[in-house]
C-alpha atoms as a PDB file:
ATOM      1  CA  UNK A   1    -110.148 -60.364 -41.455  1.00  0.00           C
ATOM      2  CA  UNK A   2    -113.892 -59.481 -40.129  1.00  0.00           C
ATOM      3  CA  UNK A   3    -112.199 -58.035 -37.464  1.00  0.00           C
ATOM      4  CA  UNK A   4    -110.542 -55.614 -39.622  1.00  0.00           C
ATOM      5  CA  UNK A   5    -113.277 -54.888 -41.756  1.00  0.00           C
ATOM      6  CA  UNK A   6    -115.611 -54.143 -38.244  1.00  0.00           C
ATOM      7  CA  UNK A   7    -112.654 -51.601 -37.400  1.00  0.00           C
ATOM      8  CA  UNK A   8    -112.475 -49.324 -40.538  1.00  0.00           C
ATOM      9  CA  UNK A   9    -116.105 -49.052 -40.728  1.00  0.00           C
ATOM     10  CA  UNK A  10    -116.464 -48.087 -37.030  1.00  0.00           C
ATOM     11  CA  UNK A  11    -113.636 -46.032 -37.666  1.00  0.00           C
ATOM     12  CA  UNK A  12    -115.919 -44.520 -41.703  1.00  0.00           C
ATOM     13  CA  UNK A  13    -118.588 -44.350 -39.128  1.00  0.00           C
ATOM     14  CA  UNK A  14    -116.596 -41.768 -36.708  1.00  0.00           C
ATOM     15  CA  UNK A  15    -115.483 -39.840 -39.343  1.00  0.00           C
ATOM     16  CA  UNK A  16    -118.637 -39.471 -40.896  1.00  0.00           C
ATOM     17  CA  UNK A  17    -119.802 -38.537 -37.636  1.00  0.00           C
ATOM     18  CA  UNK A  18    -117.379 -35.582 -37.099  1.00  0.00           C
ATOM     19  CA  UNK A  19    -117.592 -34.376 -40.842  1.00  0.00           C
ATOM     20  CA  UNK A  20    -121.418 -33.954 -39.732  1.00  0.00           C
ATOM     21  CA  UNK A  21    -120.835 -32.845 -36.404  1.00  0.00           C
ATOM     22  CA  UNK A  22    -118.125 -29.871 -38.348  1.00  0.00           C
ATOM     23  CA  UNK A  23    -121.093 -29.255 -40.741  1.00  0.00           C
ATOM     24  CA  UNK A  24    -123.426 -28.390 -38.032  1.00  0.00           C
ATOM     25  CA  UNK A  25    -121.550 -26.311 -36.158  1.00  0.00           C
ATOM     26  CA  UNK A  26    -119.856 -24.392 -39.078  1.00  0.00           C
ATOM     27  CA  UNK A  27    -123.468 -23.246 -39.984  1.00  0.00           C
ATOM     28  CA  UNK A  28    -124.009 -21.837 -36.476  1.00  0.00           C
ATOM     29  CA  UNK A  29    -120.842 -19.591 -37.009  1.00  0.00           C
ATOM     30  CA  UNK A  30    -121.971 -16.098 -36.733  1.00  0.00           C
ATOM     31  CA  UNK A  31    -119.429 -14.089 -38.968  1.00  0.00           C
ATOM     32  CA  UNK A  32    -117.026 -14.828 -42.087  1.00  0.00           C
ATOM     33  CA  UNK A  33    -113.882 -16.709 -40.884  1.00  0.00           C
ATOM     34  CA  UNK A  34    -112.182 -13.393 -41.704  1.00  0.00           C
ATOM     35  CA  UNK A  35    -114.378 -11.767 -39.068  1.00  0.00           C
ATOM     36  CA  UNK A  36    -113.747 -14.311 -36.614  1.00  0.00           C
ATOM     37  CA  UNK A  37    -110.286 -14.301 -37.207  1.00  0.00           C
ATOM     38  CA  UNK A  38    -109.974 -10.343 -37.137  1.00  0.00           C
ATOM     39  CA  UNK A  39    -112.141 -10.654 -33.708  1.00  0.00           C
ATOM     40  CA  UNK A  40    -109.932 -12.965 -32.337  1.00  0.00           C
ATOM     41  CA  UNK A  41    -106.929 -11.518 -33.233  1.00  0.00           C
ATOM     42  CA  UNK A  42    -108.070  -8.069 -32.073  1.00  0.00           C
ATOM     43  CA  UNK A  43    -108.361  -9.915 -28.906  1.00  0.00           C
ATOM     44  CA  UNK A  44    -105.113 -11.288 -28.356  1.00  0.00           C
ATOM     45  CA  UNK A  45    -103.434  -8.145 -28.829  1.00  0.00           C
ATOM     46  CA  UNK A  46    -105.735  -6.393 -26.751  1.00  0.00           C
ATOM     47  CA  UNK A  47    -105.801  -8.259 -23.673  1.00  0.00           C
ATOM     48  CA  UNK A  48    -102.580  -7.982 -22.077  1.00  0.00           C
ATOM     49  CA  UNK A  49    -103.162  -4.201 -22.769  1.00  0.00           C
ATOM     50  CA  UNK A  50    -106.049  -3.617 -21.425  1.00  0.00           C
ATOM     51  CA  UNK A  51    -106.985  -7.026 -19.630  1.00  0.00           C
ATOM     52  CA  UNK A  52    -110.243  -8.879 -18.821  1.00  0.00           C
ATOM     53  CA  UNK A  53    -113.176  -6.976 -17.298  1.00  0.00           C
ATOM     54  CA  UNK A  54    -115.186 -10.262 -16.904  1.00  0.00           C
ATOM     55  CA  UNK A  55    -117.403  -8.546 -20.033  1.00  0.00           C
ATOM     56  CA  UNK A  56    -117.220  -8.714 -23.369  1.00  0.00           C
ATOM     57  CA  UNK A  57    -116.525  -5.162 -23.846  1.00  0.00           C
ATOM     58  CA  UNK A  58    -113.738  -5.279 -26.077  1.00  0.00           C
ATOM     59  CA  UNK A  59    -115.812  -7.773 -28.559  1.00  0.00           C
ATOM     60  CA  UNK A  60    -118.683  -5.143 -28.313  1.00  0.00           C
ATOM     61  CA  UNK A  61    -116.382  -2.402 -29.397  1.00  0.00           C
ATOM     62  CA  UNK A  62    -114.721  -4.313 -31.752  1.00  0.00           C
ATOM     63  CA  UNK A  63    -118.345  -5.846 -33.247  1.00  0.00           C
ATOM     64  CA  UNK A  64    -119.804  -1.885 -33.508  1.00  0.00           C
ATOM     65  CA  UNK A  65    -117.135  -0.452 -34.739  1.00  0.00           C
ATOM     66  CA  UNK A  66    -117.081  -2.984 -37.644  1.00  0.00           C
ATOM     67  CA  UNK A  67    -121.059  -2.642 -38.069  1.00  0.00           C
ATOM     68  CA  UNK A  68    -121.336  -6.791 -37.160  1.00  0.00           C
ATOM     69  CA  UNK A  69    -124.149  -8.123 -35.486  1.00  0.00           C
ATOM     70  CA  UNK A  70    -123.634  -8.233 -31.575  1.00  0.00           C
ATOM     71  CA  UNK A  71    -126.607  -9.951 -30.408  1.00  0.00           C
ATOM     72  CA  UNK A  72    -126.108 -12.760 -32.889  1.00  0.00           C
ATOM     73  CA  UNK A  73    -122.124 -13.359 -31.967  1.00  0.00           C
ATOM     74  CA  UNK A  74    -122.379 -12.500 -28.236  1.00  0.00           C
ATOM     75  CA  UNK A  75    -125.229 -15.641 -28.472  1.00  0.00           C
ATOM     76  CA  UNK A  76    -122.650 -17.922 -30.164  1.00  0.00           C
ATOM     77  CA  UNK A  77    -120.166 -16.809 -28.010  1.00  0.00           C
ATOM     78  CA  UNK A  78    -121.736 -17.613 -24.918  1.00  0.00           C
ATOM     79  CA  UNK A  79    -122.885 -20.686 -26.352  1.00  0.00           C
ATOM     80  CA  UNK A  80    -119.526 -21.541 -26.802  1.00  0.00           C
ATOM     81  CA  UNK A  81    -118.085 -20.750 -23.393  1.00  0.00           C
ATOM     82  CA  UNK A  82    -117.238 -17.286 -23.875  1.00  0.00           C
ATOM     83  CA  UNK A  83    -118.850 -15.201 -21.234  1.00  0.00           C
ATOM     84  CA  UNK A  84    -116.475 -12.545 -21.260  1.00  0.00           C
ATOM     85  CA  UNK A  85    -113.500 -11.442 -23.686  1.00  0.00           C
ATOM     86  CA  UNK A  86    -111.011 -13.910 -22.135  1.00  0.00           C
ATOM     87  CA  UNK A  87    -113.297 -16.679 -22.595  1.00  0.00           C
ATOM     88  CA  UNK A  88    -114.279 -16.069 -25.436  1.00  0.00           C
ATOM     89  CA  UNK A  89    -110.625 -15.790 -26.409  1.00  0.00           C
ATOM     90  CA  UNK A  90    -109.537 -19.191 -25.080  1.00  0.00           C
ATOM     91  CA  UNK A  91    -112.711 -21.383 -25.773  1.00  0.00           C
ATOM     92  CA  UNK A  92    -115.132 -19.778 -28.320  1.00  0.00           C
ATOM     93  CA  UNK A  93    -111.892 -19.815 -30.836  1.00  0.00           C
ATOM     94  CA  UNK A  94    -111.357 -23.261 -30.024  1.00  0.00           C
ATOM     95  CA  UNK A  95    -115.018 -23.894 -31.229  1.00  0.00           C
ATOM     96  CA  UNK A  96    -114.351 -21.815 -34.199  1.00  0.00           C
ATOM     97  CA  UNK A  97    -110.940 -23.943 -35.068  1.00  0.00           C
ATOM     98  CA  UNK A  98    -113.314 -27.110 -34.049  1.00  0.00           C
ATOM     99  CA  UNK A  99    -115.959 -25.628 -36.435  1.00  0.00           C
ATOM    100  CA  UNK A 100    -113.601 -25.242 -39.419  1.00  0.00           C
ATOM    101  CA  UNK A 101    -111.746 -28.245 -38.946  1.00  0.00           C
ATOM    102  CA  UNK A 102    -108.254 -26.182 -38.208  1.00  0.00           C
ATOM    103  CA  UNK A 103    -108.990 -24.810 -41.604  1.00  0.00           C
ATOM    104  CA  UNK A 104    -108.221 -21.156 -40.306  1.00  0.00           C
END
């Protein structure tokens, strides 16, 4: 019986944990989850046309000509392992979706 009681609350404790860990990084986000989901969609329709420059070019162009701060989400992005469009495509979304808790 202690036993079981010692696994749920290491198991409250965890979750706690991640809620906070969600919290903190869902304040970091740099845009609406609409933005971010409009950027990343833009993304995965643009790529196979026009591919991967090792750049973030097409999240530039995307963030000017929606009049969104580029400094600020090129930051988050590369703090978030995307260095360049396809990057930020395959792991700065996953930070988002980690962010939101799949919420998206």
């Amino acid at each position: 019986m202690v036993d079981r009681k010692n696994k749920q609350s290491r198991k409250e404790a965890l979750d706690r944990w991640k809620a906070d860990q969600r919290t903190t990084a869902r304040a970091k986000l740099p845009l609406t989850d609409e933005h971010l989901q409009s950027m990343f969609d833009m993304l995965d329709e643009a790529l196979p046309q026009r591919g991967c420059d090792h750049t973030l070019r097409l999240t530039t162009e995307w963030l000017v000509l929606n009049n969104l701060p580029i400094e600020l989400v090129v930051n988050w992005l590369h703090e978030n392992g995307g260095y360049c469009d396809c990057e930020a495509l395959a792991n700065s979304e996953q930070a988002w979706h980690d962010a939101t808790g799949g919420v998206n």
